[in-house]
N, C-alpha and C. Protein backbone atom coordinates (compact mmCIF):
# COMPACT_ATOMS: atom_id res chain seq x y z
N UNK A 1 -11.44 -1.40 -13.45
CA UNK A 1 -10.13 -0.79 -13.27
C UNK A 1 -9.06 -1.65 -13.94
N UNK A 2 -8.20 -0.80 -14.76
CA UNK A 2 -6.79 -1.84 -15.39
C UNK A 2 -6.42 -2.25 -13.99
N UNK A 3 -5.44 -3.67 -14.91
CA UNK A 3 -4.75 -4.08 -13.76
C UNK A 3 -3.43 -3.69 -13.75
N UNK A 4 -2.68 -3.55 -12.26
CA UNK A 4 -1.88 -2.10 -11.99
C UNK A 4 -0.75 -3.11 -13.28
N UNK A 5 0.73 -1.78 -13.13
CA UNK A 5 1.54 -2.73 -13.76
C UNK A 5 2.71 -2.51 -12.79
N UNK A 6 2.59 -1.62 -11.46
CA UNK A 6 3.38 -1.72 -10.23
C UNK A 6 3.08 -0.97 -9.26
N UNK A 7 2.32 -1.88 -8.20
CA UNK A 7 1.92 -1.06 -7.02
C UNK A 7 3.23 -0.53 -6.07
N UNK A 8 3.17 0.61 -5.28
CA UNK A 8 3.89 1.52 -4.65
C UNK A 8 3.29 1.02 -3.29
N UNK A 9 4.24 -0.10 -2.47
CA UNK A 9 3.52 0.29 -1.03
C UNK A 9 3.88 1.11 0.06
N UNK A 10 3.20 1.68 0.53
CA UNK A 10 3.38 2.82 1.70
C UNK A 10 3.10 2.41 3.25
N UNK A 11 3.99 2.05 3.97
CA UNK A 11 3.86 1.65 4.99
C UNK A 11 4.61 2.01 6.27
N UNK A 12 4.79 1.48 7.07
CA UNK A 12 5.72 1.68 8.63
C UNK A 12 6.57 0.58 8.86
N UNK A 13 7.19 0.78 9.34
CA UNK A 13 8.58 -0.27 9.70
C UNK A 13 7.82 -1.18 10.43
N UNK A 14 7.13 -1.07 11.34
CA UNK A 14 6.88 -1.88 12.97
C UNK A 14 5.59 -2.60 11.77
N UNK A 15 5.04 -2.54 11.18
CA UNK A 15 4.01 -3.21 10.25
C UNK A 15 4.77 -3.91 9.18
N UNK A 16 6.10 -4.42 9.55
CA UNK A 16 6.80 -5.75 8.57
C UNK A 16 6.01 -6.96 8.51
N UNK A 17 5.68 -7.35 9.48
CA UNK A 17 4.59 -8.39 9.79
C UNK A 17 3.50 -8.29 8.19
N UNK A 18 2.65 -7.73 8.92
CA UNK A 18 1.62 -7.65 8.20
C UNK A 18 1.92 -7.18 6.65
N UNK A 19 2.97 -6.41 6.34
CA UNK A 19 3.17 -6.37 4.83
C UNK A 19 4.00 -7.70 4.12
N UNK A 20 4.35 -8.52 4.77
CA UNK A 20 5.24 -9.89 4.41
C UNK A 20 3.88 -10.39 4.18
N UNK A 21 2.98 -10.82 4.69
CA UNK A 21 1.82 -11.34 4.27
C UNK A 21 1.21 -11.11 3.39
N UNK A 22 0.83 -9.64 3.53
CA UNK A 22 0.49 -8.90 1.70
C UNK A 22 1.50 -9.01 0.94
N UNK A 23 2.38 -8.81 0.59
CA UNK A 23 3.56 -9.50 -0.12
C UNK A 23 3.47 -10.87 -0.80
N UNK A 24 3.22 -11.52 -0.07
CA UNK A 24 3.19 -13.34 -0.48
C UNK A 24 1.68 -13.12 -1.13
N UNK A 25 0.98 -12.57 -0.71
CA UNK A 25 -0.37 -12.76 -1.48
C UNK A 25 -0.41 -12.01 -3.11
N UNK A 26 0.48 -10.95 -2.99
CA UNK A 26 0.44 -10.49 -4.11
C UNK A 26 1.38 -10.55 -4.91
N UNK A 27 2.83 -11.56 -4.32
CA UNK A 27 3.49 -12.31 -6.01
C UNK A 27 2.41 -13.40 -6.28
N UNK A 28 1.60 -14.32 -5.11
CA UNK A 28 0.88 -15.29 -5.37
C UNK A 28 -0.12 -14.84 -6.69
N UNK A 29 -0.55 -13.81 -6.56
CA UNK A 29 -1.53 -13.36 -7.58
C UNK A 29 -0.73 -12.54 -8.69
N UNK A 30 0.28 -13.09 -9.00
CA UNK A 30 1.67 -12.06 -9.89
C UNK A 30 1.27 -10.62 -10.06
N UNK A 31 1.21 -9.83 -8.86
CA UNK A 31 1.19 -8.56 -9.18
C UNK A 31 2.42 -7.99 -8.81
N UNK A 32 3.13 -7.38 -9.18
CA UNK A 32 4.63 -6.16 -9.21
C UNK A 32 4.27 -5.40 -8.41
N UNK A 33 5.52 -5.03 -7.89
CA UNK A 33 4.91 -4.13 -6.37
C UNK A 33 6.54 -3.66 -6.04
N UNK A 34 6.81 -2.35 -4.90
CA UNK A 34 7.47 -2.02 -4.29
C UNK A 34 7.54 -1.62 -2.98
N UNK A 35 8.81 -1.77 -2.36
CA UNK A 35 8.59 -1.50 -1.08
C UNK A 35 10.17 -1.00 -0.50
N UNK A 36 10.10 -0.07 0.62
CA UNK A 36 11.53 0.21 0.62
C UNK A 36 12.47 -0.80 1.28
N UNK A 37 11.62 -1.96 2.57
CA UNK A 37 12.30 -3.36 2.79
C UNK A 37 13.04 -4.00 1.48
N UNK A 38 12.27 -4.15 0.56
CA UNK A 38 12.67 -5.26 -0.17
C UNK A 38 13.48 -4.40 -1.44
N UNK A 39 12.89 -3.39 -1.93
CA UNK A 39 13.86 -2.59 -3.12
C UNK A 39 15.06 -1.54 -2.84
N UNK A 40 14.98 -1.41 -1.51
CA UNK A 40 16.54 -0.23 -1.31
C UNK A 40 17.49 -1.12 -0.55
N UNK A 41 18.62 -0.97 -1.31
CA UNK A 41 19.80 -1.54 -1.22
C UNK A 41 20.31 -0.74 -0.20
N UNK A 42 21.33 -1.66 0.46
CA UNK A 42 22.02 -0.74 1.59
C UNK A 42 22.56 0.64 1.46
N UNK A 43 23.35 1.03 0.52
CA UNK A 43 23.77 2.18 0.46
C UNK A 43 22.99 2.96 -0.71
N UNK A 44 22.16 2.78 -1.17
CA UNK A 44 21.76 3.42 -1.81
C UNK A 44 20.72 4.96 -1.50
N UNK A 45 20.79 5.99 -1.90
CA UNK A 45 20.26 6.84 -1.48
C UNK A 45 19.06 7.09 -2.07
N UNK A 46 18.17 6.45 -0.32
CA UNK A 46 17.02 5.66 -0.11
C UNK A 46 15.92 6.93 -0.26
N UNK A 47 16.11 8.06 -0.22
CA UNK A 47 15.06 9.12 -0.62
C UNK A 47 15.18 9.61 -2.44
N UNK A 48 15.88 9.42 -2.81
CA UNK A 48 15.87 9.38 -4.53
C UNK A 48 15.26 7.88 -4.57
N UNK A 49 15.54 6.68 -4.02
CA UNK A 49 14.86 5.30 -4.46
C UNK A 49 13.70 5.84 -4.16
N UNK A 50 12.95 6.29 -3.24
CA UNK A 50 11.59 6.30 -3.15
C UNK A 50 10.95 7.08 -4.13
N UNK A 51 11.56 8.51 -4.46
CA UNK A 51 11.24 9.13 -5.72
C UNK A 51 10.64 8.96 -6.31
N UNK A 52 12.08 7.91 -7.49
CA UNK A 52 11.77 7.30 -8.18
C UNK A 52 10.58 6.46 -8.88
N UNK A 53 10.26 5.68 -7.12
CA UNK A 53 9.87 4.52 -7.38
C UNK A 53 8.04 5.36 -7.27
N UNK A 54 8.17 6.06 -6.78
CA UNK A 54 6.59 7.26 -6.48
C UNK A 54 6.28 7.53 -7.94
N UNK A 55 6.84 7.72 -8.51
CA UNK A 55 6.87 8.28 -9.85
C UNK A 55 6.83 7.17 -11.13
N UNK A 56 7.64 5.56 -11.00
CA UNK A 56 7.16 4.87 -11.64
C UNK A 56 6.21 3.75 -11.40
N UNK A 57 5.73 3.96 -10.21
CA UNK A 57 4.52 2.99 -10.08
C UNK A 57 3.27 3.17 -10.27
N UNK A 58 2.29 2.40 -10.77
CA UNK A 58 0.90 3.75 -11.43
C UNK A 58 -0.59 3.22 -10.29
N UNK A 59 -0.56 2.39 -8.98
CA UNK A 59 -1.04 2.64 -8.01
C UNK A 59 -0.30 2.50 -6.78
N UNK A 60 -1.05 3.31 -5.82
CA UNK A 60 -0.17 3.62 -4.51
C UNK A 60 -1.17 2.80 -3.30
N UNK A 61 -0.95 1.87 -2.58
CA UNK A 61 -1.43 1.31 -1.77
C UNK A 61 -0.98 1.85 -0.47
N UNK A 62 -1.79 2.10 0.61
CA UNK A 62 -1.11 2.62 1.82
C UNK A 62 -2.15 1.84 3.08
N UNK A 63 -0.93 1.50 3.69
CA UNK A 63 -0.99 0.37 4.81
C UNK A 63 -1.09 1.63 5.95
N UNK A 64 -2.42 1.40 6.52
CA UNK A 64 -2.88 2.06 7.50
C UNK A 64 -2.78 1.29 8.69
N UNK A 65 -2.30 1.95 9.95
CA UNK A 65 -1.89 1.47 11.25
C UNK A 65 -1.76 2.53 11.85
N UNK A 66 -1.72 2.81 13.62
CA UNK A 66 -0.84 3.44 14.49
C UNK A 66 -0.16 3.95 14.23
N UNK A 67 1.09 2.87 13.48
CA UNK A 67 2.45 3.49 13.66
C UNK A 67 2.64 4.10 12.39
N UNK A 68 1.52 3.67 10.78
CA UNK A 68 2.04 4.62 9.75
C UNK A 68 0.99 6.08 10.05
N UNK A 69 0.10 5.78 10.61
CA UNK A 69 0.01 7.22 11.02
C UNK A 69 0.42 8.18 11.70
N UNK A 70 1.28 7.45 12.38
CA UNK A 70 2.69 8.35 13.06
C UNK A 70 3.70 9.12 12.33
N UNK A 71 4.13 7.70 11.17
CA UNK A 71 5.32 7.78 10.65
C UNK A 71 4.86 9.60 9.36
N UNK A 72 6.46 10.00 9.54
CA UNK A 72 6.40 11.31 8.75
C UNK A 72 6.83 10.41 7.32
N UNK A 73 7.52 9.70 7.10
CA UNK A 73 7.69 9.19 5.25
C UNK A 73 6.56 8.61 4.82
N UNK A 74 5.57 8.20 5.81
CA UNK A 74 4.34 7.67 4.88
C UNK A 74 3.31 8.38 4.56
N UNK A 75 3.78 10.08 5.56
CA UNK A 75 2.67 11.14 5.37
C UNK A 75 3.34 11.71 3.79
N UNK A 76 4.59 11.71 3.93
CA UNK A 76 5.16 12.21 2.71
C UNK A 76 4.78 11.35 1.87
N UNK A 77 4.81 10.31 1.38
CA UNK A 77 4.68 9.63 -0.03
C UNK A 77 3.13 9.59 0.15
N UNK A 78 2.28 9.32 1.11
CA UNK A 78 0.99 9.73 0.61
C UNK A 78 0.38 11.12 0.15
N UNK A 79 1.54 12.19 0.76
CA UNK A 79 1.38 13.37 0.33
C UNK A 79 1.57 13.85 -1.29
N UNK A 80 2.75 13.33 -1.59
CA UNK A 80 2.95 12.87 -3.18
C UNK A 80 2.33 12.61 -3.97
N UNK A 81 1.54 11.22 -3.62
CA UNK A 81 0.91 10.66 -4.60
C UNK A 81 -0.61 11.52 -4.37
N UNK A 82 -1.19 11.75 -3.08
CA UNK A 82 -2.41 12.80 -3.28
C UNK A 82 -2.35 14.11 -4.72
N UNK A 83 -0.99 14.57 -4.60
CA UNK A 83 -0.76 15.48 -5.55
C UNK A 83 -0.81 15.17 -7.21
N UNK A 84 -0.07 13.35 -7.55
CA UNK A 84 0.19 13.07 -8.38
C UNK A 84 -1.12 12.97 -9.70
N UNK A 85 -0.86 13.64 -10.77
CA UNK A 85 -2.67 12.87 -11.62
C UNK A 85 -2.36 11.35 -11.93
N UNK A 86 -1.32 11.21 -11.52
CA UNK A 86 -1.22 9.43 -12.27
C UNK A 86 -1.80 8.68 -11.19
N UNK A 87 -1.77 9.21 -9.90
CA UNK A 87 -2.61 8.24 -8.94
C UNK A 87 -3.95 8.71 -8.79
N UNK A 88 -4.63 9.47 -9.78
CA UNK A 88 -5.92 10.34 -9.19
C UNK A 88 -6.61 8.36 -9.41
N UNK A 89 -7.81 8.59 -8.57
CA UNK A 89 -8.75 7.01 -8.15
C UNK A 89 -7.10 5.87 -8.28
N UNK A 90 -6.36 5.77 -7.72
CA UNK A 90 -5.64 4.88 -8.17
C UNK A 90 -4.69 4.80 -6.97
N UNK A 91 -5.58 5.02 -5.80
CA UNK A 91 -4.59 5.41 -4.29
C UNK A 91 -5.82 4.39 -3.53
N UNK A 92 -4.86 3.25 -2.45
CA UNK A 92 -5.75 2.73 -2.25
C UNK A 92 -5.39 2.17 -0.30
N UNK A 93 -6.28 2.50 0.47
CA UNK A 93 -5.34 2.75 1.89
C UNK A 93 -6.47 1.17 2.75
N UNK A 94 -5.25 0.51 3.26
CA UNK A 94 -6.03 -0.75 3.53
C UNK A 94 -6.24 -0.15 5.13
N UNK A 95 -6.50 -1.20 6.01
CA UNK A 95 -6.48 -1.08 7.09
C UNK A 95 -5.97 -2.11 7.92
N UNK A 96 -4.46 -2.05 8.46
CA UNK A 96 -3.98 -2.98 8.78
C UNK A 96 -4.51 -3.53 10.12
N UNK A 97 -4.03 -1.90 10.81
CA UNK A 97 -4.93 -2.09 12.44
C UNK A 97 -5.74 -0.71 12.45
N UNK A 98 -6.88 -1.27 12.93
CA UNK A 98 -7.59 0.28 13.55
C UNK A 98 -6.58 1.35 13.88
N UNK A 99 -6.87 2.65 13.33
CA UNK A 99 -6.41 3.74 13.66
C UNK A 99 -7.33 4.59 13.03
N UNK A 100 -6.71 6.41 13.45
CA UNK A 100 -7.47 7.19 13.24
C UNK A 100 -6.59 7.80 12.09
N UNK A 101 -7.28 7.74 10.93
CA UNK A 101 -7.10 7.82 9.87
C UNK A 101 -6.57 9.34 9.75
N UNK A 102 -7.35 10.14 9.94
CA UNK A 102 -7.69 11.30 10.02
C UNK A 102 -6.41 12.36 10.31
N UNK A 103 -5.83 11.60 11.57
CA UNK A 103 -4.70 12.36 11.74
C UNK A 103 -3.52 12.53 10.74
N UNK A 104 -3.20 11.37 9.51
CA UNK A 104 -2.94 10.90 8.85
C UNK A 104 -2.52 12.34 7.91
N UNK A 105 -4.20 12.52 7.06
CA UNK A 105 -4.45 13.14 5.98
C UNK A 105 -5.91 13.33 6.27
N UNK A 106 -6.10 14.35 6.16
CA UNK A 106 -8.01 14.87 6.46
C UNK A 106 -8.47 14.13 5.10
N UNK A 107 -7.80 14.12 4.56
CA UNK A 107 -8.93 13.17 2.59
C UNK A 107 -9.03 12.11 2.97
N UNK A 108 -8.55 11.01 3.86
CA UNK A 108 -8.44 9.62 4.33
C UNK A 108 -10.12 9.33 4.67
N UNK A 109 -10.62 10.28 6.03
CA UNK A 109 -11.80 9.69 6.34
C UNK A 109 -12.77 9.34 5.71
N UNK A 110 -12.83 10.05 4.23
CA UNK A 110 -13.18 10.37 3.16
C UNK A 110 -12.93 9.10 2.24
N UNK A 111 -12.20 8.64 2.06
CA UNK A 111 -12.19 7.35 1.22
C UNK A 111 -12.22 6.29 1.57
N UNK A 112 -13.07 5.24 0.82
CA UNK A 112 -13.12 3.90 1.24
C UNK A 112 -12.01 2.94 1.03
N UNK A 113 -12.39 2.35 2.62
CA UNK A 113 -10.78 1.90 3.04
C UNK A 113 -11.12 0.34 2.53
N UNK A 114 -9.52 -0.46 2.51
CA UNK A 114 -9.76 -2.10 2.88
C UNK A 114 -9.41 -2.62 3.90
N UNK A 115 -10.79 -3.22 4.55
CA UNK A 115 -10.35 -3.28 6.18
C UNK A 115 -9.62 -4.68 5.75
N UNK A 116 -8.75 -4.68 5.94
CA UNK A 116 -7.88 -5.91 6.67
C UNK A 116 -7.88 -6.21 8.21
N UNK A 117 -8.35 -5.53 9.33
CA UNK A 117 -8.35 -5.53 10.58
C UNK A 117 -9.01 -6.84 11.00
N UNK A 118 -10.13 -7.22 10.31
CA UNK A 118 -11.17 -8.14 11.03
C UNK A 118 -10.94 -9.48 10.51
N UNK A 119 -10.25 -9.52 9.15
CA UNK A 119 -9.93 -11.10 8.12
C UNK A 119 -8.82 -10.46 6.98
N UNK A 120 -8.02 -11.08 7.11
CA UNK A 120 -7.02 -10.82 6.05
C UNK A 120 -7.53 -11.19 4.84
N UNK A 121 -8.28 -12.82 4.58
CA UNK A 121 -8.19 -13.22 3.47
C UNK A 121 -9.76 -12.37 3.06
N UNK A 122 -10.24 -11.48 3.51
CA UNK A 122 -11.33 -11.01 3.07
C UNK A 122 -10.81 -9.52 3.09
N UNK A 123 -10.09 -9.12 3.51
CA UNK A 123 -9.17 -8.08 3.07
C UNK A 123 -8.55 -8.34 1.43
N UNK A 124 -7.90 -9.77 1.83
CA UNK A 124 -7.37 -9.55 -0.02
C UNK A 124 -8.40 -9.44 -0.95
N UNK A 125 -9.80 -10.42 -0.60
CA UNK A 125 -10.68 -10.08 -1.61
C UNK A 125 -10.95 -8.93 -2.10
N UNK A 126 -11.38 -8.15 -1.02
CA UNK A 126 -11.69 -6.97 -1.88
C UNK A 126 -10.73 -5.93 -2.12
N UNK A 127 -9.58 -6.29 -1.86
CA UNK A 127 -8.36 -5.31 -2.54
C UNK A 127 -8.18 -5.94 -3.72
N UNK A 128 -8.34 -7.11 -4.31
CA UNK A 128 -8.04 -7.90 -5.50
C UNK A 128 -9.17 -7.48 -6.13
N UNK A 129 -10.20 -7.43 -5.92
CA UNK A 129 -11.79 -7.05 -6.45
C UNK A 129 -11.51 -6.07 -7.41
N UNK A 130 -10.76 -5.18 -6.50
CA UNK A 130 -10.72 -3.49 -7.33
C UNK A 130 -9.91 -3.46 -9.03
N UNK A 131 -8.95 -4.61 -9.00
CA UNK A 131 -8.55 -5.05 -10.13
C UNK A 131 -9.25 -6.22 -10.86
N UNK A 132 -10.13 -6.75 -10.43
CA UNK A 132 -11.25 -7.90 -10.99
C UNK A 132 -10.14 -9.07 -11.25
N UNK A 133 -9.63 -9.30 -10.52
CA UNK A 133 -8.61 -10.23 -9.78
C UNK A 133 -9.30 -11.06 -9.04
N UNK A 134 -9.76 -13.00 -9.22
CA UNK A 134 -10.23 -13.35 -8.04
C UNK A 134 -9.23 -14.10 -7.24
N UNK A 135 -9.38 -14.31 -6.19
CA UNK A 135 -8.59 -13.98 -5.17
C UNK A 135 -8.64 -15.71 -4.50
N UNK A 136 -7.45 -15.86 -4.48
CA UNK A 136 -7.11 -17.49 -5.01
C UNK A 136 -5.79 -17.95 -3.44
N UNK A 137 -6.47 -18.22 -2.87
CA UNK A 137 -5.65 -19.37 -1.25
C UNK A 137 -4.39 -19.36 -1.39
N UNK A 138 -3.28 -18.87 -0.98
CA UNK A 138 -1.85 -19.45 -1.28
C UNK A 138 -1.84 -20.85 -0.78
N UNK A 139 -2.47 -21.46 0.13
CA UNK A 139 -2.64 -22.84 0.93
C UNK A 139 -3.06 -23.65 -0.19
N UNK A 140 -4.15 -23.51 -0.97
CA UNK A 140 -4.14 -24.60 -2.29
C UNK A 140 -3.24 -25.22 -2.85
């Protein structure tokens, strides 16, 4: 698989935690990335930023949890990018905490996930894998 040239992340508010961590791991490994924490400015009108940003990023990572399977903007931008051909194989849904995927998007149960649930740093491996990225300690 190329390596991306700006991942799209899709996530839930209450999962700041756990995406600050993926975050640090993936400027650590200089990969480009978005997120609506860190790229929408206060007043900016934060449903054209997401758009946008759906449209110029060429993989979509989606942070699976509870609460983004709750959340309706992460059903929407995964709804998006399901539609998009620029994300066809290029959509990639980790697993932050156990949840039921399913409720999500019925195509979810269906694709292989990256469990992050059980080891983070074996979570990054094989999310880095998929770009043949090896996957290097920020602690070094």
């Amino acid at each position: 698989m190329p390596r991306p040239k700006r991942l799209f992340i899709s996530h839930a508010t209450a999962d700041r935690k756990f995406l600050d961590k993926l975050c640090k791991v993936l400027i650590h490994h200089n990969l480009r990335f978005w997120h609506s924490r860190r790229d929408i400015r206060g007043a900016q009108q934060w449903h054209d930023e997401i758009g946008a940003a759906l449209k110029n990023c060429d993989w979509f990572v989606l942070v699976l949890s509870p609460s983004a399977v709750r959340s309706k903007w992460v059903k929407r931008e995964l709804m998006f990018a399901l539609q998009e051909d620029h994300y066809e194989d290029r959509i990639i849904p980790i697993v932050a905490k156990e949840c039921d995927v399913g409720k999500l998007s019925w195509t979810l149960p269906s694709s292989q996930c990256v469990d992050f649930s059980r080891s983070f740093a074996k979570g990054c491996r094989e999310m880095l894998r998929i770009w043949r990225i090896p996957y290097r300690s920020s602690k070094s």
